[in-house]
Protein backbone atom coordinates (compact mmCIF):
# COMPACT_ATOMS: atom_id res chain seq x y z
CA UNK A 1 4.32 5.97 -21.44
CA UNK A 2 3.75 7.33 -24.75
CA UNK A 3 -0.13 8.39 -25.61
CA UNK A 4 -1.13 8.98 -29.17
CA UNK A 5 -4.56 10.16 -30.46
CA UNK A 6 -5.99 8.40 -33.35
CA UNK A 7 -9.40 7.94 -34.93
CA UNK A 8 -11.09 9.09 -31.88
CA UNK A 9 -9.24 6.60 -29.48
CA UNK A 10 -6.47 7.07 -27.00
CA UNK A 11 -3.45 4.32 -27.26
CA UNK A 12 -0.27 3.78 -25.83
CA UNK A 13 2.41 0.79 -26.06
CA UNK A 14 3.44 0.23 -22.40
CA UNK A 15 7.00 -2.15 -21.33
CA UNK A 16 6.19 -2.70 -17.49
CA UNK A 17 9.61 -3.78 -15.99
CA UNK A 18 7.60 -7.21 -14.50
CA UNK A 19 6.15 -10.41 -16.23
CA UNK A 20 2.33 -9.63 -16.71
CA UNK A 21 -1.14 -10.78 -18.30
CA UNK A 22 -3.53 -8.61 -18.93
CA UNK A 23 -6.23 -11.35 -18.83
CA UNK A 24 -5.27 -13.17 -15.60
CA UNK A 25 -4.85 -9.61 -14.22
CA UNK A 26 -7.79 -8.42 -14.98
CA UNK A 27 -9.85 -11.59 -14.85
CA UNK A 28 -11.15 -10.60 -10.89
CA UNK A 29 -13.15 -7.78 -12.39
CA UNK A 30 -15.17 -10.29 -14.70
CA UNK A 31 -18.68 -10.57 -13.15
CA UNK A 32 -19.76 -13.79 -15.06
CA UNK A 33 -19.84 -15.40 -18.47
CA UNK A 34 -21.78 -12.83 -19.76
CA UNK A 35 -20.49 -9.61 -17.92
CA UNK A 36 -21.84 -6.74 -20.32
CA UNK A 37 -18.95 -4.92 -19.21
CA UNK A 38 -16.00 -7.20 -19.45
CA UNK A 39 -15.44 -9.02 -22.55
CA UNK A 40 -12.22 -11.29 -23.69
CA UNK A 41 -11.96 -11.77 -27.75
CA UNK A 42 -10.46 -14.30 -29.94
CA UNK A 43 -6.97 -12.35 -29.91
CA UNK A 44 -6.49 -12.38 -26.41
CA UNK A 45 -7.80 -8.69 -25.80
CA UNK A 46 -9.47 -7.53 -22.77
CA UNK A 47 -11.98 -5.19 -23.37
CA UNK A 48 -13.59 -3.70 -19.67
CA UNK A 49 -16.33 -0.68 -19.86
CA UNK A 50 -15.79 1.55 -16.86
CA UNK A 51 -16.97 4.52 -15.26
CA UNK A 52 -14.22 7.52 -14.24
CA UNK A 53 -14.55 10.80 -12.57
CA UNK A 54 -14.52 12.15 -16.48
CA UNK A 55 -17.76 10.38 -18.03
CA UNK A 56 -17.79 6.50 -19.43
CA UNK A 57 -14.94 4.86 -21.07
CA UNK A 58 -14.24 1.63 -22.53
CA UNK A 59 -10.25 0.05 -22.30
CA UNK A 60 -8.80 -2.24 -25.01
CA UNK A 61 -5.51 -3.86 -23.60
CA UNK A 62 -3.57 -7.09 -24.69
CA UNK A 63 0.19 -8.00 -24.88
CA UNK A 64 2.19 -7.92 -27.37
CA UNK A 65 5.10 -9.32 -26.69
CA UNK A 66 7.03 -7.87 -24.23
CA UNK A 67 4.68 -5.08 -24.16
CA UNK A 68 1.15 -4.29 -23.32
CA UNK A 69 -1.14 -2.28 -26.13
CA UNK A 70 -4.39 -0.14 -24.89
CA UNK A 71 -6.99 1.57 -26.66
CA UNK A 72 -9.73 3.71 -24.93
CA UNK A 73 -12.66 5.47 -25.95
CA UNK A 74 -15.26 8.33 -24.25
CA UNK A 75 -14.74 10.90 -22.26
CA UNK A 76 -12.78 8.90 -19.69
CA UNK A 77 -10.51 7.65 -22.37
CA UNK A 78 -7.68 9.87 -21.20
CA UNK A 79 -8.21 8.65 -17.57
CA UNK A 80 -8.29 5.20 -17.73
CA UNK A 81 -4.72 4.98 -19.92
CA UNK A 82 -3.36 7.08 -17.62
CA UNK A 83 -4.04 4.25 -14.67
CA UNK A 84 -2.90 1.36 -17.14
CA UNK A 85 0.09 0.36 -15.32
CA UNK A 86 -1.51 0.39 -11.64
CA UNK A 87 -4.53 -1.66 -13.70
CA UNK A 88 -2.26 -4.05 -14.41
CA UNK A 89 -0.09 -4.50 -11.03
CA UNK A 90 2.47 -1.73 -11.29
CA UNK A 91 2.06 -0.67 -8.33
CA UNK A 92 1.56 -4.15 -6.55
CA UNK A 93 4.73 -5.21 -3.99
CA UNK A 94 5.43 -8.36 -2.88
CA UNK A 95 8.63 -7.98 -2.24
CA UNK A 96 7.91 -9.08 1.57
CA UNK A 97 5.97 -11.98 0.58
CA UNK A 98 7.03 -15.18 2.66
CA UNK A 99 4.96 -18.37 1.55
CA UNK A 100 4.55 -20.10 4.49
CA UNK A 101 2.81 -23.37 3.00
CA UNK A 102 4.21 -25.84 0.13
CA UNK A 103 1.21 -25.51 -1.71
CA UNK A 104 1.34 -21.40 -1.69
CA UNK A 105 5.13 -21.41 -2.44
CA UNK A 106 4.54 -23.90 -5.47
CA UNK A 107 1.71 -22.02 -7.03
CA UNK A 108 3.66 -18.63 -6.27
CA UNK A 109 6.55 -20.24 -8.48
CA UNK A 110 4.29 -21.56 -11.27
CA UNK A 111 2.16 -17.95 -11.30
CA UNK A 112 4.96 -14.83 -11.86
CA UNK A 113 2.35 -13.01 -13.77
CA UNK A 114 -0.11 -12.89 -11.39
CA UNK A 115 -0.21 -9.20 -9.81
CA UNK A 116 -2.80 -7.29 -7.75
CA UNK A 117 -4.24 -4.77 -10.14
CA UNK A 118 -5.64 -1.43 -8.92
CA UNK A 119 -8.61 0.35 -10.84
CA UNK A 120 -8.44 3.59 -9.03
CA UNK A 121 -12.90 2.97 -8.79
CA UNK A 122 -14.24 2.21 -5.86
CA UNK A 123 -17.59 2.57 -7.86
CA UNK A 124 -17.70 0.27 -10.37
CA UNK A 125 -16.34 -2.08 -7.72
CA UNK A 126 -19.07 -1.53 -4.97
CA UNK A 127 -21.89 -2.02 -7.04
CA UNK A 128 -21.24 -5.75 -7.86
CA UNK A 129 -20.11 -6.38 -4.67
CA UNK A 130 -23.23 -4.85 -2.91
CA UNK A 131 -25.12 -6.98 -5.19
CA UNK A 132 -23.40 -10.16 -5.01
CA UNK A 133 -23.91 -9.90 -1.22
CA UNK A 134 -25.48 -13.69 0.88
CA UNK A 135 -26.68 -14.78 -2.84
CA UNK A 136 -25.59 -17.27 -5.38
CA UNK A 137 -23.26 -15.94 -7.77
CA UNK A 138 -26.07 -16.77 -10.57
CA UNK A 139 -28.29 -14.48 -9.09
CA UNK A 140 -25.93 -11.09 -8.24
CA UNK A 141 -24.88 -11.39 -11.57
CA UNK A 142 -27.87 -11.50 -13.45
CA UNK A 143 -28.34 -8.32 -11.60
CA UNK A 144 -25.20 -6.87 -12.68
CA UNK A 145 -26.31 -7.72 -16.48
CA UNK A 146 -29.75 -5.79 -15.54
CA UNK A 147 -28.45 -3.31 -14.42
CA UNK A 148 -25.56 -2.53 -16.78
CA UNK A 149 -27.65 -3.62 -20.18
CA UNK A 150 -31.04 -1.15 -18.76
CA UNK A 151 -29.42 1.29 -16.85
CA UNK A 152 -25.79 1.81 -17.84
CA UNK A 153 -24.15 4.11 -20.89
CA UNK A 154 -23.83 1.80 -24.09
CA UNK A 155 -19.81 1.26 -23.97
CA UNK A 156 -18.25 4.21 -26.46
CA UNK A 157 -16.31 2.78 -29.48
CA UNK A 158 -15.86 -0.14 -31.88
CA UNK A 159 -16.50 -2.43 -28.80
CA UNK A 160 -17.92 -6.52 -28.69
CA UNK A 161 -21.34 -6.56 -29.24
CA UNK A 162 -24.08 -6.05 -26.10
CA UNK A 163 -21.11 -3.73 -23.77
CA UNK A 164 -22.26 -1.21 -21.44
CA UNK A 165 -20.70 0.36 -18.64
CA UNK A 166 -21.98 0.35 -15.45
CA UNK A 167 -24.68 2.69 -14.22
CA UNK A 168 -23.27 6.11 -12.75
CA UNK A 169 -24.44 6.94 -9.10
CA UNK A 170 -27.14 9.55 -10.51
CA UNK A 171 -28.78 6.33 -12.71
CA UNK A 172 -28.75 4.33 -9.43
CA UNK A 173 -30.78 7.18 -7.53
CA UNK A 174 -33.31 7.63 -10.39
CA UNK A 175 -34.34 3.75 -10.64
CA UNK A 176 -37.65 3.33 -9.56
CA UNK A 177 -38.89 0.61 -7.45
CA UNK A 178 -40.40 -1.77 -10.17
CA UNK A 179 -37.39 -1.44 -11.84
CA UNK A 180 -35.90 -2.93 -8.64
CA UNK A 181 -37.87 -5.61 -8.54
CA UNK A 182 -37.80 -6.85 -12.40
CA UNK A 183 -33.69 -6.46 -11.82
CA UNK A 184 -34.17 -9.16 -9.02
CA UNK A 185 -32.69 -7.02 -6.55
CA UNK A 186 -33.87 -7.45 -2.82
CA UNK A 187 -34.70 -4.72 -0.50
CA UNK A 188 -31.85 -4.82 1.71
CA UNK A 189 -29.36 -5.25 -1.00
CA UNK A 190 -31.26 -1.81 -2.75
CA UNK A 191 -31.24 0.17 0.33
CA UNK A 192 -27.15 -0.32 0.64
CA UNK A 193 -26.81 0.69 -2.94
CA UNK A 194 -28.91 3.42 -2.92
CA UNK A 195 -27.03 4.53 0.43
CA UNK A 196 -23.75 3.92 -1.12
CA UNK A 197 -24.96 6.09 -4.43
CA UNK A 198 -26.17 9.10 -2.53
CA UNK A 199 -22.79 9.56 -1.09
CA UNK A 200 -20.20 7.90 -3.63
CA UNK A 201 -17.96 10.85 -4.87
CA UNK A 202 -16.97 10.40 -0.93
CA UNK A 203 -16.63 7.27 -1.19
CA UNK A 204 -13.95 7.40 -3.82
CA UNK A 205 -11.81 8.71 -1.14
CA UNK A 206 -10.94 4.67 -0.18
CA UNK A 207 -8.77 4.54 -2.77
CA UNK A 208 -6.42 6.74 -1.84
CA UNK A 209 -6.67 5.67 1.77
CA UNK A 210 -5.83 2.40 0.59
CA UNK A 211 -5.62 -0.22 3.43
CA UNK A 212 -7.93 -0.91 6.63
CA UNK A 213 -8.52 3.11 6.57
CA UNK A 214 -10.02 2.80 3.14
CA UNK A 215 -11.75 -0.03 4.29
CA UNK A 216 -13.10 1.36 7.28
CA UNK A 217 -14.39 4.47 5.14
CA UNK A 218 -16.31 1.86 2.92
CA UNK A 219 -18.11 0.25 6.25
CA UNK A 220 -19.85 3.74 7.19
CA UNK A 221 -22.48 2.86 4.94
CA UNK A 222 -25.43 0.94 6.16
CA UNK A 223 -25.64 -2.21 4.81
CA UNK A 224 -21.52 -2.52 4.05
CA UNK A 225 -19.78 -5.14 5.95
CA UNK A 226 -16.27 -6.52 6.21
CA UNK A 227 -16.81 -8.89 3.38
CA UNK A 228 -17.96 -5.71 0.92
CA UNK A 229 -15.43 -3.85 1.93
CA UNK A 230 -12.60 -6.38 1.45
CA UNK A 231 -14.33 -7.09 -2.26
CA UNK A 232 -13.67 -3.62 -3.06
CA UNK A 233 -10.51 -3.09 -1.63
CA UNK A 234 -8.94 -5.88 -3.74
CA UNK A 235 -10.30 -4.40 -6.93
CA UNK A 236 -10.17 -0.48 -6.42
CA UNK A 237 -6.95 -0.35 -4.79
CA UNK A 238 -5.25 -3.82 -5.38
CA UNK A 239 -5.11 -3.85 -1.40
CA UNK A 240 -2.99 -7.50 -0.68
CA UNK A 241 -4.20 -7.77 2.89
CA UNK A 242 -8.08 -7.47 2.16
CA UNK A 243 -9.49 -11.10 3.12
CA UNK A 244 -13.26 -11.72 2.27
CA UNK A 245 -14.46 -12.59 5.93
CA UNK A 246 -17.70 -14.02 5.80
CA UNK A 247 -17.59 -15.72 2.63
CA UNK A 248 -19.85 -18.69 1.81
CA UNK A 249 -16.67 -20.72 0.27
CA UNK A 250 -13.66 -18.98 1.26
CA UNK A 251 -12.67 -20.55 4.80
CA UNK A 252 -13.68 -23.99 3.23
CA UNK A 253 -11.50 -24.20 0.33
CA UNK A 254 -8.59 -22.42 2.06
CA UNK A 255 -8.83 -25.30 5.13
CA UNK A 256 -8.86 -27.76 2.71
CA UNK A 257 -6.20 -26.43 0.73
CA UNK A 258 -3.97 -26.23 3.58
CA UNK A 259 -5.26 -28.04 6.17
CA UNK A 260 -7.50 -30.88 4.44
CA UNK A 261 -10.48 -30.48 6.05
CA UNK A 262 -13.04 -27.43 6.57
CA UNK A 263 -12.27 -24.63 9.05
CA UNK A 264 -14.58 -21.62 9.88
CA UNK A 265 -13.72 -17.61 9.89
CA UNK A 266 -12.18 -17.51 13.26
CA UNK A 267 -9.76 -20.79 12.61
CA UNK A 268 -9.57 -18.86 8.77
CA UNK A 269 -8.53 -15.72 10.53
CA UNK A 270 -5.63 -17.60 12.52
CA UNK A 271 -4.25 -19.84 9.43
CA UNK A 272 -3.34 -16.74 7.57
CA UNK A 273 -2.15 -14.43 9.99
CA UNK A 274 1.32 -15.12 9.41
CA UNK A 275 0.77 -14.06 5.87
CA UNK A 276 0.03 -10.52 7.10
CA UNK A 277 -0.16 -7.53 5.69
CA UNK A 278 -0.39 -9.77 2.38
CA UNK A 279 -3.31 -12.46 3.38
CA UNK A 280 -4.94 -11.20 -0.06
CA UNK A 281 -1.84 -12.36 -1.96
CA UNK A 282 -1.92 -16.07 -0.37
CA UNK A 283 -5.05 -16.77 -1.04
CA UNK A 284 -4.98 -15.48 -5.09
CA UNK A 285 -1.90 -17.80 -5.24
CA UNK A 286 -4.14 -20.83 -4.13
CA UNK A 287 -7.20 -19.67 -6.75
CA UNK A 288 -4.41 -19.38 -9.14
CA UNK A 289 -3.33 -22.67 -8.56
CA UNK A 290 -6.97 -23.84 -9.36
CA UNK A 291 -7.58 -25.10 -5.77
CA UNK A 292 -11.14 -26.61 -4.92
CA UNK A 293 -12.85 -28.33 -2.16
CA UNK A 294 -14.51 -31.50 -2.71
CA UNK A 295 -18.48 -30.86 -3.29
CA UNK A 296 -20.94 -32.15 -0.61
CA UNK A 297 -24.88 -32.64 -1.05
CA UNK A 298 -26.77 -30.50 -3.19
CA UNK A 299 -25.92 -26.79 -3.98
CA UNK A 300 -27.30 -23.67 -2.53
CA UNK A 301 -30.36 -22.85 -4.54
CA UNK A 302 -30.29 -19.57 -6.08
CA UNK A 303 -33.89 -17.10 -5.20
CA UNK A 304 -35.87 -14.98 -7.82
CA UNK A 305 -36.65 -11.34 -6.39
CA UNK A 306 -38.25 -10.20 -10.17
CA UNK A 307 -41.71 -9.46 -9.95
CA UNK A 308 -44.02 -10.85 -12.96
């Protein structure tokens, strides 16, 4: 893969040997409509502001083609090129994938393009998740968008207006505690972020465990669960076998998927053990396939933490 230096970006023009989309790759890493630090443009471009063990970066990618074009900027600009192809699923295998349901083996056949992307982060992965954690997804992120906007490096380069990354480890540790409560962030949520930030250059160590090791590393931290932990794993390391256990929706909409009716974690647990070590694959095949429950009463309300 080719790099080139020009007008203070890193590019490259990438042919991965697999059918891909950068957008429907990269689409799990969107934290809302208005995610300062993922942005899709009228041309199909992904733009995503990261951090990397080199200083903030922002990544350009699209196809074009049979190819896939990147741009980067900051001092991570070098970095995150260099992980473009296991960003976009070239290191994903499902070569031992066996559908085991109609519905997974007919939205496996109308989704080639979908891979599990790996960002090599666990970082900018953990925060969001930590937030996101037994609240609406309203509420975690218009956290995220506190957080990132207030706290977080403006994104470097000719980027979509309002992009930052997110905020580094140090910028976690520094917020003080009104600035907690005006980002709407609870106290236990805080207390695992500020646990995870005082030790995350060790914590970056889960993505090169990969798997239930990696995993396992993540659940040290106080206030890190199986549900966190799987979160991450799908993002940082494009793990296929991490299932979000303990989700508010995810047993639901896989029962009724399958099954037609709700089932809980346990019954959850048993439905896709035959899809193991690749439970994470089924289940993006039947999001990808744009699989909902039927809604019943009135939604969960979301909470405000800010302080006025």
């Amino acid at each position: 893969m080719l790099r080139v230096r020009a007008a203070g970006a890193v590019e490259t023009e990438w042919l991965p040997g697999f059918e891909v989309d950068p957008v429907v790759v990269l689409r799990p890493h969107r934290r809302g409509n208005g995610d300062p630090a993922w942005k899709l443009d009228a041309r199909g471009t992904v733009w995503r502001a990261c951090t990397t063990p080199a200083g903030t970066a922002t990544l350009a990618v699209r196809r074009a083609g049979a190819h896939v074009r990147a741009r980067a900027w900051g001092p991570g600009a070098e970095w995150v090129i260099d992980g473009l192809p296991d960003l976009l699923g070239a290191s994903d295998d499902d070569s031992g994938f066996v559908a085991h349901h109609r519905l997974v083996a007919e939205a496996r056949a109308l989704r080639p393009d979908l891979r599990l992307g790996s960002t090599r982060r666990v970082w900018d992965a953990l925060v969001p998740a930590i937030l996101e954690q037994k609240v609406t997804g309203k509420e975690a992120w218009r956290t995220w968008r506190e957080l990132c906007t207030r706290f977080g490096e403006p994104a470097p380069g000719p980027v979509p207006e309002r992009m930052s990354a997110p905020p580094t480890p140090e910028r976690v540790r520094a917020i003080p505690d009104w600035e907690w409560h005006r980002a709407g962030l609870d106290g236990a949520r805080r207390r695992a972020l500020l646990a995870a930030a005082s030790v995350a250059d060790r914590l970056e160590r889960a993505a090169e465990l990969r798997g239930v090791r990696g995993r396992d590393l993540l659940r040290r931290i106080p206030g890190i669960g199986v549900w966190t932990a799987a979160e991450v794993a799908q993002r940082a390391w494009g793990d296929p076998d991490a299932v979000s256990f303990g989700d508010f929706h995810l047993a639901k909409v896989v029962g009724w998927a399958l099954l037609g009716h709700d089932i809980d974690d346990a019954q959850l647990h048993e439905l896709l053990e035959p899809y193991a070590p690749q439970r994470q694959r089924a289940i993006r095949y039947l999001e990808g396939a744009g699989v909902r429950r039927p809604r019943f009463g009135p939604r969960y309300s979301p909470r405000d933490y800010r302080a006025f």
